[in-house]
C-alpha atoms as a PDB file:
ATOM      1  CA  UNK A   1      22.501 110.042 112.284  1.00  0.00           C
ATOM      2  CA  UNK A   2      25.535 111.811 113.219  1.00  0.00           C
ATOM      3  CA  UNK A   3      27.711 110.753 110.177  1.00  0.00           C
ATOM      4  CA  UNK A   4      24.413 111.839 107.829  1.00  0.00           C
ATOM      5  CA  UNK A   5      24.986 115.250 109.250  1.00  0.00           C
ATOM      6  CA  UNK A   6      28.599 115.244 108.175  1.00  0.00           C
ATOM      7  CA  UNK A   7      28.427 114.131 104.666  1.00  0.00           C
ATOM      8  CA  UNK A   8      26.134 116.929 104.234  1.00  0.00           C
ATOM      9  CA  UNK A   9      28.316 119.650 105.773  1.00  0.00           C
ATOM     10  CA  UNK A  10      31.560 117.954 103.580  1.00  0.00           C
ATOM     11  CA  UNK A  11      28.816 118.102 100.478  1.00  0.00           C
ATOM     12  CA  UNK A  12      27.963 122.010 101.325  1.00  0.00           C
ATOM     13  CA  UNK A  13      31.474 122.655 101.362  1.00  0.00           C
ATOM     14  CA  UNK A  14      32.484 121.309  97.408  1.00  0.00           C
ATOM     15  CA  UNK A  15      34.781 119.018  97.003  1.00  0.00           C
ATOM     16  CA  UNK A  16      38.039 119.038  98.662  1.00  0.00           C
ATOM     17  CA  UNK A  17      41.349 118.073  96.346  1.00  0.00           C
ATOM     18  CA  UNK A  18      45.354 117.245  97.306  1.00  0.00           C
ATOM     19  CA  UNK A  19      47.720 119.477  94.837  1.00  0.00           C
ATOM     20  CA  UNK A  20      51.159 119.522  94.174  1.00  0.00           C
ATOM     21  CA  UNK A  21      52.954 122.670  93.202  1.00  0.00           C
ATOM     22  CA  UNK A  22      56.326 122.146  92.027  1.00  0.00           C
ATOM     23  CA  UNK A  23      58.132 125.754  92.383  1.00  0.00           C
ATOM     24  CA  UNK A  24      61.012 126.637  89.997  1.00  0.00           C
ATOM     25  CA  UNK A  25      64.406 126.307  91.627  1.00  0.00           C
ATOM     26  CA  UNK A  26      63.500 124.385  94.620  1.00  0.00           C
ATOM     27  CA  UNK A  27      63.487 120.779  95.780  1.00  0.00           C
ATOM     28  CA  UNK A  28      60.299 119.621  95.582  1.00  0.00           C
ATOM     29  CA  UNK A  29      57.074 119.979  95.656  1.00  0.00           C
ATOM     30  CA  UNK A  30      54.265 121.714  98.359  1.00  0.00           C
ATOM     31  CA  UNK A  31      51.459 119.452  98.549  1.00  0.00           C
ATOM     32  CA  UNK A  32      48.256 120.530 100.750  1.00  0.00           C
ATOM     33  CA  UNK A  33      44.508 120.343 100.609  1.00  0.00           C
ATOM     34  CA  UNK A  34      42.263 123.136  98.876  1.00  0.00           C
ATOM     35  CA  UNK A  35      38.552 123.190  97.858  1.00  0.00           C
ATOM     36  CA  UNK A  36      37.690 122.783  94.187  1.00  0.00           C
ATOM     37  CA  UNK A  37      35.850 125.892  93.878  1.00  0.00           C
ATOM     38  CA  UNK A  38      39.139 127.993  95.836  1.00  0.00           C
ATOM     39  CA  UNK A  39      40.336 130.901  93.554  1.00  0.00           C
ATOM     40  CA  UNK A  40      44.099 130.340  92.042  1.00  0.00           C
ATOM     41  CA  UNK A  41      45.136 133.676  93.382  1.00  0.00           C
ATOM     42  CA  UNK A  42      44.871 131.840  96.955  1.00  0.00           C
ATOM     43  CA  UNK A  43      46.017 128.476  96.063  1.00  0.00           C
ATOM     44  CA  UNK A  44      49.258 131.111  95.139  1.00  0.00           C
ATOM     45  CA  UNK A  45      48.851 132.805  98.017  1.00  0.00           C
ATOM     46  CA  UNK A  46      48.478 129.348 100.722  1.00  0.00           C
ATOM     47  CA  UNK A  47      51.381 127.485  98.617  1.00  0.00           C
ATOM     48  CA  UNK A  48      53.961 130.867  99.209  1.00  0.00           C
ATOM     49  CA  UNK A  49      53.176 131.093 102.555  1.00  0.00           C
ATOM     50  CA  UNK A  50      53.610 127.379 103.195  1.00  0.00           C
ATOM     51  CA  UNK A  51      56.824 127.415 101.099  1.00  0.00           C
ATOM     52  CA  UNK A  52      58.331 130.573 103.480  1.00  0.00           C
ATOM     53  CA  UNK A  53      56.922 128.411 106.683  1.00  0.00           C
ATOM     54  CA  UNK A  54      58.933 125.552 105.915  1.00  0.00           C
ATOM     55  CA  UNK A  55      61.768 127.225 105.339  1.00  0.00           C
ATOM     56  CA  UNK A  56      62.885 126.644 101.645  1.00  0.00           C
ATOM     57  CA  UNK A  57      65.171 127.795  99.278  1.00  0.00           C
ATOM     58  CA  UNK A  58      65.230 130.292  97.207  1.00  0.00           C
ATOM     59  CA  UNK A  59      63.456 132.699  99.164  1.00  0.00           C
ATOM     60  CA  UNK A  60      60.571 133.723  97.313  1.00  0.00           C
ATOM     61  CA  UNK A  61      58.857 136.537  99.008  1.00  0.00           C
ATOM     62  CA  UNK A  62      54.685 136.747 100.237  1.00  0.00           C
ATOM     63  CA  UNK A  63      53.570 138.527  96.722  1.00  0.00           C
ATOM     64  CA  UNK A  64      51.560 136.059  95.050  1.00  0.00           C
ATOM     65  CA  UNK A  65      51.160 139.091  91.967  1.00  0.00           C
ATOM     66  CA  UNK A  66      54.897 138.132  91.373  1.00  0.00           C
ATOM     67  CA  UNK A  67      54.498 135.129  90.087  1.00  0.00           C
ATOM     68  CA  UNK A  68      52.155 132.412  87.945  1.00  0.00           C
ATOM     69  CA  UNK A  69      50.844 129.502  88.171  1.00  0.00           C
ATOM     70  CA  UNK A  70      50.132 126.720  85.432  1.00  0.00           C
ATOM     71  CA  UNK A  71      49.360 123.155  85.193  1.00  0.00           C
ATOM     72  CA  UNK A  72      51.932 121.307  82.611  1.00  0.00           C
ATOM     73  CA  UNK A  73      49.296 118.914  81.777  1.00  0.00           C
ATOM     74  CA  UNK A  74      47.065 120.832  80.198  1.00  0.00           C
ATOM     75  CA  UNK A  75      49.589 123.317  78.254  1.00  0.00           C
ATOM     76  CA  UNK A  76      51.828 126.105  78.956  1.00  0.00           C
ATOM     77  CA  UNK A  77      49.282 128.481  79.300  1.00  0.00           C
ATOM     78  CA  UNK A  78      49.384 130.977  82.658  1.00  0.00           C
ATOM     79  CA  UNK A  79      46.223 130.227  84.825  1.00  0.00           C
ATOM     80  CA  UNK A  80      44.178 132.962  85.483  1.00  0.00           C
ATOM     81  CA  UNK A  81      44.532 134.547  89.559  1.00  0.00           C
ATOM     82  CA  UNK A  82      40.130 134.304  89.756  1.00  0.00           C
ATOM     83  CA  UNK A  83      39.296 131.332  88.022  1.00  0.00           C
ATOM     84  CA  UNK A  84      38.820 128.141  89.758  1.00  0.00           C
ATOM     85  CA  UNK A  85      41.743 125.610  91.177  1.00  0.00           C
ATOM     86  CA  UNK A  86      39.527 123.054  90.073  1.00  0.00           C
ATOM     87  CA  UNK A  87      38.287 123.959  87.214  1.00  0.00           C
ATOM     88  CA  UNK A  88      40.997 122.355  84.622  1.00  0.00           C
ATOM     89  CA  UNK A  89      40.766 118.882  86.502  1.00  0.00           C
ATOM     90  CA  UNK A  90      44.453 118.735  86.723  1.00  0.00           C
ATOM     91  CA  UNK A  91      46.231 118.544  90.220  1.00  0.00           C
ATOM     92  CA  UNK A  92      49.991 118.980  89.025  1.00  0.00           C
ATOM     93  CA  UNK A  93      51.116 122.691  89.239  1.00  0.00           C
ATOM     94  CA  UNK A  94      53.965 124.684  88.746  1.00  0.00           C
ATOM     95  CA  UNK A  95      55.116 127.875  90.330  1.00  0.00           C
ATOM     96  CA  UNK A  96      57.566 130.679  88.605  1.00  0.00           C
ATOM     97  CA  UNK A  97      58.267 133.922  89.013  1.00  0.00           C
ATOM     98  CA  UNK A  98      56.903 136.583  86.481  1.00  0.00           C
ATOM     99  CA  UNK A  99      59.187 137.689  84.180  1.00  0.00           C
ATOM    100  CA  UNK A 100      60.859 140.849  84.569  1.00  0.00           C
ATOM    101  CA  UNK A 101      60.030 144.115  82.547  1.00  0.00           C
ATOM    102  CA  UNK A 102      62.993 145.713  81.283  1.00  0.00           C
ATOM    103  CA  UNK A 103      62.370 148.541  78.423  1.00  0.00           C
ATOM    104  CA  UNK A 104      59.457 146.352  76.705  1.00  0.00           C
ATOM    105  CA  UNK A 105      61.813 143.488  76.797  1.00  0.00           C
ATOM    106  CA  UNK A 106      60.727 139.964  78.828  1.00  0.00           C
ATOM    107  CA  UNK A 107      64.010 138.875  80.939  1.00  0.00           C
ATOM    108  CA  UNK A 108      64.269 134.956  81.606  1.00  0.00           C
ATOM    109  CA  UNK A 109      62.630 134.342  85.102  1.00  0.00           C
ATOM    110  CA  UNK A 110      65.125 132.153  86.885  1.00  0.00           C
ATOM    111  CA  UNK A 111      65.139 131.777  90.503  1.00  0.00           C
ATOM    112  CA  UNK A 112      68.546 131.861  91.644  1.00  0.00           C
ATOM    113  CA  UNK A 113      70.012 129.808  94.646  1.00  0.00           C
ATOM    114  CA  UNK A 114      72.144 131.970  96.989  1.00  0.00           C
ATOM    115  CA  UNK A 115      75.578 130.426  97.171  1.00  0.00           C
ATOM    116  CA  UNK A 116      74.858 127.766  94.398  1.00  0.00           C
ATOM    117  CA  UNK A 117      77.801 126.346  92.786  1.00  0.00           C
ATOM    118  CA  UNK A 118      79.085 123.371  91.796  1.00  0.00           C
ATOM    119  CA  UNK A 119      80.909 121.213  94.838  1.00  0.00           C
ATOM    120  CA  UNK A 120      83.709 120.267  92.653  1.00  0.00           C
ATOM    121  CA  UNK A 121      84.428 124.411  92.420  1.00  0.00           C
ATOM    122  CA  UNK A 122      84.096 124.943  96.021  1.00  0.00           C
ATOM    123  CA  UNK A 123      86.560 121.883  96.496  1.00  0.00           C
ATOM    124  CA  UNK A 124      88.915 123.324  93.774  1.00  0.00           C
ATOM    125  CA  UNK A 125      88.904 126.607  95.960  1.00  0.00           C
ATOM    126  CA  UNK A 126      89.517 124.847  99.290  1.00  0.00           C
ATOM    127  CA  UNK A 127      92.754 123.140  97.478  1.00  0.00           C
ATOM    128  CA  UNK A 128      94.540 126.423  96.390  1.00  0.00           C
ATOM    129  CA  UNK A 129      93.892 127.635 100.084  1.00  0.00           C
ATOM    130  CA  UNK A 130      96.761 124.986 101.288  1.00  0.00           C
ATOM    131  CA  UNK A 131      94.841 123.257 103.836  1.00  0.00           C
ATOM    132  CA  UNK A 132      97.759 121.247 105.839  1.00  0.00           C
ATOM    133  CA  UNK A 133      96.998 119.149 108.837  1.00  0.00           C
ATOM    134  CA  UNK A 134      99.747 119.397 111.332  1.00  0.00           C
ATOM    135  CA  UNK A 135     100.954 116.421 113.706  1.00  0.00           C
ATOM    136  CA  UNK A 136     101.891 116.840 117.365  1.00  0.00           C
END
């Protein structure tokens, strides 16, 4: 009787899907939980705020208008902020920052790393520094 009760509540509440939203410039993906019926704007909004909690890099910011979401599947084209997560049937997404309005002119959005750099430059650097290890 009980688990009738539940399967009706889960079927009130739409169906619930895993995603994956691979963000530009960072290691890998967020994956969490959303209803089918959620709104992309807070998909956006849930997968920046999980990205800041866990504490990866790039730092993005909380401003979900800042940036788009797509689903490389089914094209390169931006998904709207009020239509429905699951509405395209795909559960692949990627993250990037809007591109920046300069004069009319679209600037590349790239998500920089702070500090990145190659290791074989940073070990190039240390050389010229004369690092000597002295004896006793």
């Amino acid at each position: 009787m009980i688990l009738n009760k539940q399967k009706k509540n889960q079927a009130a509440k739409g169906n619930r899907l895993l995603i994956s939203i691979t963000v530009m410039g960072s290691a890998g993906p967020i994956r969490f939980v959303v209803n089918e019926e959620e709104v992309v704007a807070a998909v956006m909004d849930t997968a920046l705020k999980s990205y800041a909690r866990e504490g990866r890099l790039p730092v993005l910011g909380s401003d979900f208008n800042k940036f788009v979401l797509y689903c490389p599947n089914a094209g390169t084209e931006v998904l709207s902020p009020w239509e429905t997560i699951g509405s395209l049937g795909c559960r692949n997404f990627m993250l990037c920052k809007k591109p920046d309005v300069d004069n009319g002119k679209a600037a590349p959005a790239v998500i920089d790393r702070k500090g990145s750099g190659s290791w074989k430059a940073w070990f190039t650097k240390s050389k010229s520094l004369n690092l000597r290890i002295s004896t006793h």
